[in-house]
Protein backbone atom coordinates (compact mmCIF):
# COMPACT_ATOMS: atom_id res chain seq x y z
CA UNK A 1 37.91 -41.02 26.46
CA UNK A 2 38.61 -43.84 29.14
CA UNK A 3 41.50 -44.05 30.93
CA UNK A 4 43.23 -47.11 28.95
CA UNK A 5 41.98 -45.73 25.80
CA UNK A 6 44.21 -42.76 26.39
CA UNK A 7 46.72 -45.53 27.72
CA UNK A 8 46.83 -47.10 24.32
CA UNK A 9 46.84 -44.51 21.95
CA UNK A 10 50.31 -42.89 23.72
CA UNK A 11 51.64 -46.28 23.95
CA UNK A 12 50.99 -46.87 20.26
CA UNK A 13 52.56 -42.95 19.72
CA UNK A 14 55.42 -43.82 21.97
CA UNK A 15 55.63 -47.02 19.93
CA UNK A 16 55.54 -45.18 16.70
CA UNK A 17 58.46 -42.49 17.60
CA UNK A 18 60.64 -45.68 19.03
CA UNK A 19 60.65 -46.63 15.54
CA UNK A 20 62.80 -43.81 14.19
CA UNK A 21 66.33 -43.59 15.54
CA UNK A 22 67.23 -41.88 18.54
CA UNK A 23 64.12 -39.52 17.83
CA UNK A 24 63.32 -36.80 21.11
CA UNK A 25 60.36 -35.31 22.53
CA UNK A 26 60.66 -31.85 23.15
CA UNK A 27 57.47 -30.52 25.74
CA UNK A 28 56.23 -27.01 24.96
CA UNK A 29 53.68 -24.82 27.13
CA UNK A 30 53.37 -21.31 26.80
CA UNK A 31 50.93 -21.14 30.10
CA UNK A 32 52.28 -19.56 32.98
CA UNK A 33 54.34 -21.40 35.58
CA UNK A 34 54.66 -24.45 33.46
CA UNK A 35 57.49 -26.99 34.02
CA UNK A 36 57.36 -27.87 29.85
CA UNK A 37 61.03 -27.98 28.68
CA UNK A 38 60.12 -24.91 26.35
CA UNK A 39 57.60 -22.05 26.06
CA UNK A 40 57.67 -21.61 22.55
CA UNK A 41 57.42 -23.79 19.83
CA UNK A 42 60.47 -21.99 17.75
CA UNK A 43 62.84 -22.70 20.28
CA UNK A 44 62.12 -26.49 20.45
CA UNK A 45 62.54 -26.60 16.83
CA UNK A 46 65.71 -24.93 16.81
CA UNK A 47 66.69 -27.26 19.15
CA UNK A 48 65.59 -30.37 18.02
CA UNK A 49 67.16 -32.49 15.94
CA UNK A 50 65.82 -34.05 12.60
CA UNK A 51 62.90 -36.72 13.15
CA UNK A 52 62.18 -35.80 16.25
CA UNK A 53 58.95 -34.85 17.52
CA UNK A 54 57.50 -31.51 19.04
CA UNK A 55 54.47 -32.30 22.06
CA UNK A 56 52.65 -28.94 21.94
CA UNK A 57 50.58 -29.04 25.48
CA UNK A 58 47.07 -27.38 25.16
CA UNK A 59 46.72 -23.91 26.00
CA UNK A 60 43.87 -20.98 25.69
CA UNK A 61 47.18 -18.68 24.32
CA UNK A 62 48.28 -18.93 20.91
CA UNK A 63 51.51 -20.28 20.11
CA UNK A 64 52.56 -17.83 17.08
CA UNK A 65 54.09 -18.87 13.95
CA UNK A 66 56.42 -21.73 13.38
CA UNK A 67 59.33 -21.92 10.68
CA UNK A 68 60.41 -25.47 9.73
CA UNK A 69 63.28 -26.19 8.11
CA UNK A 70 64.05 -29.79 8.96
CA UNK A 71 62.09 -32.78 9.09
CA UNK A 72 59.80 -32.83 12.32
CA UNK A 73 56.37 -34.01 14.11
CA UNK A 74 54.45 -31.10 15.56
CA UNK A 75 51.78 -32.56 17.13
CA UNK A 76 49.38 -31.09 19.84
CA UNK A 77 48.00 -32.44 22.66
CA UNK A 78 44.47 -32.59 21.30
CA UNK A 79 45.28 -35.52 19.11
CA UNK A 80 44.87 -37.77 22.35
CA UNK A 81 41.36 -36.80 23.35
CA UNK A 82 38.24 -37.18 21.50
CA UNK A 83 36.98 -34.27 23.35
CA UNK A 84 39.81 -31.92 22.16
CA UNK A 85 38.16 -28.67 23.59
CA UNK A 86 40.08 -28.51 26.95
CA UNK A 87 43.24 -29.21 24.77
CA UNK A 88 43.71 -27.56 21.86
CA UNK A 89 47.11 -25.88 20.93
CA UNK A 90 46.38 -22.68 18.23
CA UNK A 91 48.97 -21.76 16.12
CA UNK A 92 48.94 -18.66 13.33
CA UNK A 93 50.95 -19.78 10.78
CA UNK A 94 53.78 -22.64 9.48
CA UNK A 95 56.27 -22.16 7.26
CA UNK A 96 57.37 -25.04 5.45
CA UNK A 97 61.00 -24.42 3.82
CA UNK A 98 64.11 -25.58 2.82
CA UNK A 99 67.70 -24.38 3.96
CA UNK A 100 70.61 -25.26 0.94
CA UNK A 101 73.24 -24.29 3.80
CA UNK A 102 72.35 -26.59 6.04
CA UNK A 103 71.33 -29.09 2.80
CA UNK A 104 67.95 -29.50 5.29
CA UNK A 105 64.26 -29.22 4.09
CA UNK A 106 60.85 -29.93 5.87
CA UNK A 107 60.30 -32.83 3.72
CA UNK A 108 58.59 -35.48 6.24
CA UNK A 109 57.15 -33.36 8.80
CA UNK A 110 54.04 -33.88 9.92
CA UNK A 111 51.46 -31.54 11.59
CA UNK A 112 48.38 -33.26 13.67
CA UNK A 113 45.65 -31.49 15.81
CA UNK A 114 46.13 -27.86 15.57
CA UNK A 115 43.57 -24.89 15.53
CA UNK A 116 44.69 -22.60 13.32
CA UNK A 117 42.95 -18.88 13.48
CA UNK A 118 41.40 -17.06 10.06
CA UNK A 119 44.53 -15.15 9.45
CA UNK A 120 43.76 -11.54 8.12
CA UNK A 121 43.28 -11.02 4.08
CA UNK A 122 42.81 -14.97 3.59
CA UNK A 123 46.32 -15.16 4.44
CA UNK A 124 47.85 -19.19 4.37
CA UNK A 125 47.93 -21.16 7.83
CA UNK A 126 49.63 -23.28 6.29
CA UNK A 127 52.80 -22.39 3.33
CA UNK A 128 55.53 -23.73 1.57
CA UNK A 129 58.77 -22.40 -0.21
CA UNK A 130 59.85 -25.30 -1.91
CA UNK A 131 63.04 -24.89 -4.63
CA UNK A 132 64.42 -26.95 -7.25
CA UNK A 133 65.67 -30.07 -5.76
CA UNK A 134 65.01 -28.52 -2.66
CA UNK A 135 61.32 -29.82 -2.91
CA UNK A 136 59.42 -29.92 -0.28
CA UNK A 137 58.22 -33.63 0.21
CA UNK A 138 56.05 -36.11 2.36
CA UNK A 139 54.09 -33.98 4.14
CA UNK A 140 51.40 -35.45 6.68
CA UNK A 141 48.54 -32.95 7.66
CA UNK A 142 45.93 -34.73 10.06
CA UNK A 143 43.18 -33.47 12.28
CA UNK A 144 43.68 -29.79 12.03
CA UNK A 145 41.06 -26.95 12.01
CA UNK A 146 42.47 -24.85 9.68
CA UNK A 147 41.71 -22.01 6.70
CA UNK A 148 44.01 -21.85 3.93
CA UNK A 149 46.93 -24.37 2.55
CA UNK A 150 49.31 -22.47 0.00
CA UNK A 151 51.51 -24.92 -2.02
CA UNK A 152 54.44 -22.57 -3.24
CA UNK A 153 57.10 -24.39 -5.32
CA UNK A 154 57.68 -27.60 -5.86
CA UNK A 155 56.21 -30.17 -3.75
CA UNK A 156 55.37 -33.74 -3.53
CA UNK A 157 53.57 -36.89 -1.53
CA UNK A 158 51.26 -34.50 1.12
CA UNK A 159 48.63 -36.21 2.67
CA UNK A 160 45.26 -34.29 4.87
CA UNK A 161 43.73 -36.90 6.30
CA UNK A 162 40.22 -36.13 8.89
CA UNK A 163 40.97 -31.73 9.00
CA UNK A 164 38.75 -29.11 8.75
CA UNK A 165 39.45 -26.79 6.30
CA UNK A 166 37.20 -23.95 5.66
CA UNK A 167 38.90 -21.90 3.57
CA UNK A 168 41.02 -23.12 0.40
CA UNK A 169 43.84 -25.48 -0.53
CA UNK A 170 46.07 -24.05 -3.43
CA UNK A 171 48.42 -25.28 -5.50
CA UNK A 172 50.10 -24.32 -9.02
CA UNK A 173 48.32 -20.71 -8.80
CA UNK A 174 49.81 -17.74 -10.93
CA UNK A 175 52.30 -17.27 -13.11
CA UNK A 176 55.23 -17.79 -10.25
CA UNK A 177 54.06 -21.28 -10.62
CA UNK A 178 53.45 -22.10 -13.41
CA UNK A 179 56.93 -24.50 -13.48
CA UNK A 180 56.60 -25.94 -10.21
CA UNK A 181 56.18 -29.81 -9.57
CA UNK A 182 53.18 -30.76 -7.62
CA UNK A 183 52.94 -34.57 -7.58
CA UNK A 184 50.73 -36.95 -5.40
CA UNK A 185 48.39 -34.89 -3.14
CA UNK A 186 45.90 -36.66 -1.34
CA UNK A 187 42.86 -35.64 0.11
CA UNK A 188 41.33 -38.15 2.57
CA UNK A 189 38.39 -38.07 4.91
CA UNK A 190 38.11 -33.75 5.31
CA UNK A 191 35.88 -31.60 5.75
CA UNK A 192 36.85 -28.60 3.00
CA UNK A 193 35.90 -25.47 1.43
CA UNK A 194 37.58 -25.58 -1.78
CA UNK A 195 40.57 -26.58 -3.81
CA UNK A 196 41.91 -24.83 -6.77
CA UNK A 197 45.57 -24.74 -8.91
CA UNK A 198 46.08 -29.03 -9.55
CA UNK A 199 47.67 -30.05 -12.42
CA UNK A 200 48.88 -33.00 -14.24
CA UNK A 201 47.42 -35.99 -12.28
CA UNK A 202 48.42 -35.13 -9.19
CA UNK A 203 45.42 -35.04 -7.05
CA UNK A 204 43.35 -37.61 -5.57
CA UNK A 205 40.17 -36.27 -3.57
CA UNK A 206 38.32 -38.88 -1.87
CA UNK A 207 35.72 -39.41 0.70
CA UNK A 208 35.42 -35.79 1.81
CA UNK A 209 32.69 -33.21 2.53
CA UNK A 210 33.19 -30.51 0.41
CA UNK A 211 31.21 -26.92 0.55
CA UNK A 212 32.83 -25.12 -2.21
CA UNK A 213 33.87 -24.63 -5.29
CA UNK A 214 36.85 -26.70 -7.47
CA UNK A 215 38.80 -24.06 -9.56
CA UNK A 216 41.32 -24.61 -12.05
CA UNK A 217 42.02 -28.22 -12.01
CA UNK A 218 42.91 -31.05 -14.73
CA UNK A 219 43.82 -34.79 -14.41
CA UNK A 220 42.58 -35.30 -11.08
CA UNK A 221 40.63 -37.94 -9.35
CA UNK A 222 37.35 -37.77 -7.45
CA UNK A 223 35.60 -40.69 -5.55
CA UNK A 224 33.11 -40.85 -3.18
CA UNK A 225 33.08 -37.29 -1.97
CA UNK A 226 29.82 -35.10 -1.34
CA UNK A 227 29.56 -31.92 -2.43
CA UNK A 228 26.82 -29.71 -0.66
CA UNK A 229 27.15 -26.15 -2.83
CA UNK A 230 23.31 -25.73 -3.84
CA UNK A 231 24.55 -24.14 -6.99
CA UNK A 232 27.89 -23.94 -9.50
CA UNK A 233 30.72 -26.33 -8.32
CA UNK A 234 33.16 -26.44 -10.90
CA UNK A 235 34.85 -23.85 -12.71
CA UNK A 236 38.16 -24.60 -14.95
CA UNK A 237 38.09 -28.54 -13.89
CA UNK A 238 39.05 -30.38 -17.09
CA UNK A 239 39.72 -34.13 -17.95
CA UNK A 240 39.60 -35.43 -14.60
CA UNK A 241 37.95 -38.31 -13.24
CA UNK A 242 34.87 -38.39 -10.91
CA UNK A 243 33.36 -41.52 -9.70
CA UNK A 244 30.69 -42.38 -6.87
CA UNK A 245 30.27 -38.41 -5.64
CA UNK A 246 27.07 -37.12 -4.76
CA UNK A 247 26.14 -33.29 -5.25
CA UNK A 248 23.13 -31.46 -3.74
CA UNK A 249 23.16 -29.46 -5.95
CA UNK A 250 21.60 -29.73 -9.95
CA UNK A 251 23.51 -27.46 -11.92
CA UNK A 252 27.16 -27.84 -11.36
CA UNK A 253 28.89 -25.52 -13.80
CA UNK A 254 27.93 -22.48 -15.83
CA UNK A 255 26.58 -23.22 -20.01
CA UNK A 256 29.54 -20.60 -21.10
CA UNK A 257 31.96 -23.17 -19.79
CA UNK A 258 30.58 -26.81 -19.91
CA UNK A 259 28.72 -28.75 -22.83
CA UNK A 260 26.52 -29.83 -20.21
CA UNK A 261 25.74 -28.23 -17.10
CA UNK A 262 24.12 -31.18 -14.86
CA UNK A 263 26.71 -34.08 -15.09
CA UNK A 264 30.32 -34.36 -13.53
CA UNK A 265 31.01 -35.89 -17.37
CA UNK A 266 31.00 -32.60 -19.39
CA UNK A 267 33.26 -31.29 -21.68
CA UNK A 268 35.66 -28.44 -21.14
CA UNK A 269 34.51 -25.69 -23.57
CA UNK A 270 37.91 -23.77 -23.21
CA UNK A 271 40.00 -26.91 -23.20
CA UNK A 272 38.44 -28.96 -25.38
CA UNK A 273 38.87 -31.87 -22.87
CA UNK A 274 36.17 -34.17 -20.99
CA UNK A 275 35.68 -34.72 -17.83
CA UNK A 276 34.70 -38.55 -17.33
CA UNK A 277 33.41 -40.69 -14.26
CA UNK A 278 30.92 -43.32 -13.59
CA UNK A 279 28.20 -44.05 -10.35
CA UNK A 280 27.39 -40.16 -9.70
CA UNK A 281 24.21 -38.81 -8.48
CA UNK A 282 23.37 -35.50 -9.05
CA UNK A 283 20.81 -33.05 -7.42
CA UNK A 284 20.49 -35.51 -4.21
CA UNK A 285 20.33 -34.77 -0.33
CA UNK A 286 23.23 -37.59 0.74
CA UNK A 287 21.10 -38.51 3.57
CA UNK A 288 23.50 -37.69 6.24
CA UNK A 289 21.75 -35.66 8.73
CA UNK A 290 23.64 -35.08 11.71
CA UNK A 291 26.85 -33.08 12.37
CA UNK A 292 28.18 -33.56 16.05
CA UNK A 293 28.21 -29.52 16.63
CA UNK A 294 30.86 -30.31 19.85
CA UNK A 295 33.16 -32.83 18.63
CA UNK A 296 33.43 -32.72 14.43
CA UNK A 297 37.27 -33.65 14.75
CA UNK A 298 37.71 -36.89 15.57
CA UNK A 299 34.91 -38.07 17.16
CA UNK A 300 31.47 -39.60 15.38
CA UNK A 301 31.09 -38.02 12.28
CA UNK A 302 34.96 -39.64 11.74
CA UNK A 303 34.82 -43.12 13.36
CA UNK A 304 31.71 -43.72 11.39
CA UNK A 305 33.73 -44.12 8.05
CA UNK A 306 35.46 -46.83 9.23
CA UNK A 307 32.87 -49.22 9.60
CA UNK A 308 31.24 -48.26 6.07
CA UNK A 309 31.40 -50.34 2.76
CA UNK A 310 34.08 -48.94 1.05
CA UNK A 311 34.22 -51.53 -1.18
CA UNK A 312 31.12 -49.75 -3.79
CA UNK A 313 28.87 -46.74 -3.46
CA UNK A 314 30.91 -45.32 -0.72
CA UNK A 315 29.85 -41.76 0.05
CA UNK A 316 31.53 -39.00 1.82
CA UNK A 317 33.61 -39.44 5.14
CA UNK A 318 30.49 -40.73 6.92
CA UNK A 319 30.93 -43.93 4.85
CA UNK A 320 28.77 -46.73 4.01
CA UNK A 321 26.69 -46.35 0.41
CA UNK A 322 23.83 -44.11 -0.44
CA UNK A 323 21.12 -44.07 0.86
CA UNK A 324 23.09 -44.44 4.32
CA UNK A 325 21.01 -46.91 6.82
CA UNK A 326 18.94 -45.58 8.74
CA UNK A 327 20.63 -45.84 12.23
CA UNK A 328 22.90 -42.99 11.10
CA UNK A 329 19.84 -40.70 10.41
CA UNK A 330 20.33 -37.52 13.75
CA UNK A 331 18.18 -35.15 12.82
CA UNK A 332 16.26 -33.94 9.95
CA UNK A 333 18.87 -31.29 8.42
CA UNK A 334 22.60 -30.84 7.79
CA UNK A 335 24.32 -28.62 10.60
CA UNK A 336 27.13 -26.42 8.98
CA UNK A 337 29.82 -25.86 11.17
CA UNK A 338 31.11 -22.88 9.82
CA UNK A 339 30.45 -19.78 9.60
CA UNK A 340 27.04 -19.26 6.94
CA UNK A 341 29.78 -16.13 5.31
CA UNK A 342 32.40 -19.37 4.28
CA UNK A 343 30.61 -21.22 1.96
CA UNK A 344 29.58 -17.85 -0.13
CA UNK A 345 33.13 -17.08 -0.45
CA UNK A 346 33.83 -19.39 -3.34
């Protein structure tokens, strides 16, 4: 990135944080010898006050696990650089909670530009423990290479906007949950494995790249997202609405569990409820043929959907309609960049 590129995206951050009252900027560094303020990223939370903002510095040493209890902006230094390589801050695992004694939650943190590890038995990088009226609100997740999202409790307005997610997101899974609130999640511009446990309208899934599988899921919203599983891609989804999505594939659900079997508008055999949507294509190659193997987070493949037509046809984070023009045509076949064991998980 050039030198007043950099420039201007810290100015605008500095710009951004000058916008919230008295808000701080508390340095971490866990490498050896560094000046940073702290060395660990629990201790700058403890001692930061609500609102203000966490400036993880890149290091080949992971930082551990993080418990947040207050609102907070953990971002790492990667989210300056296109080339995030050199920079990258890795962290295991974040607790999102609330604390009735201090009457604090999480509710408005936000998390940008982390590399999270696969964390043993498909454990979440990312968790909640929200409570009645202790909810755990207005989450911002952006630019993260991460595995699993677990949505425990009640939860509303979270936002992933341009992360990697090769595992799964979850949401109102199992019978703990089954009375938790889940309202307004947005999905925006990732690259993801699969989602499963949305209920109620509370989902809105657009212009992603999905590999996986969708898995128990009603009254949610679909547009413009491509789905590259070669075989069965929904299982449990019921009256929810897709619209402009391409899938590679030509059978996307199994006869035991859909009317029909090669349309995102099937009925629900267990449900008794429709899926409905409009401008689909089914068993099509998107026509998106290159994936930049050494900068998938925030360089090309991302900067590419903003100059698309969103306004019809748009297709997938790469933007634009289908077929894309031809000046975006790389190479001749889709590079996965995860591991070929991921997308046979789901």
């Amino acid at each position: 990135m050039p030198m007043m590129k950099k420039i201007l995206v810290f100015a605008i951050f500095v710009f951004f944080l000058s916008a919230v009252p008295e808000a701080a900027i508390h340095v971490v560094c866990n490498k050896p010898g560094s000046e940073a303020g702290f060395s660990s990223i629990q201790s700058a939370i403890e001692q930061a006050q609500p609102f203000d903002t966490i400036l993880v510095k890149g290091s080949m040493l992971n930082y551990g696990n993080a418990l947040l209890e207050k609102p907070l902006t953990l971002i790492s230094e990667s989210a300056f650089y296109n080339d995030s390589s050199r920079h990258t801050s890795k962290l295991t695992r974040i607790l999102l909670t609330s604390n009735p004694f201090r009457r604090m939650s999480a509710s408005g943190s936000r998390i940008i530009g982390f590399e999270f590890p696969y964390f043993a038995g498909q454990r979440a990088n990312i968790i909640t423990v929200g409570k009645p009226g202790l909810s755990i609100d207005n989450i911002y997740i952006e630019r993260n290479r991460l595995w699993f999202v677990d949505v425990v409790g009640d939860a509303r307005n979270w936002t992933f906007v341009n992360n990697i997610i090769r595992g799964r997101v979850s949401g109102n899974v199992g019978s703990m949950q089954e009375n938790a609130t889940l309202e307004n999640f947005v999905m925006y511009n990732n690259i993801l494995n699969s989602m499963r446990g949305f209920h109620g309208g509370e989902l809105r899934v657009q212009n992603n790249v999905i590999l996986g599988r969708l898995q128990d899921i009603s009254g949610a919203e679909f547009i413009s997202n491509i789905f590259t599983r070669e075989e069965i891609i929904l299982n449990d989804v019921w009256e929810s609405h897709f619209s402009g999505n391409i899938a590679m594939g030509e059978q996307l659900s199994s006869e035991d569990d859909y009317d029909r079997t090669h349309v995102f508008e099937s009925a629900h055999k267990a449900s008794g409820k429709a899926n409905t949507g409009n401008r689909n294509q089914v068993g099509h190659d998107p026509g998106f043929l290159y994936w930049p193997a050494s900068d998938i987070l925030g360089g090309a493949v991302f900067s590419m959907a903003q100059t698309g037509n969103r306004a019809v046809g748009q297709a997938g984070i790469f933007g634009g309609s289908y077929p894309f023009p031809q000046k975006f045509f790389m190479k001749t076949e889709i590079e996965d960049p995860f591991p070929s064991f991921v997308t046979s998980i789901y």
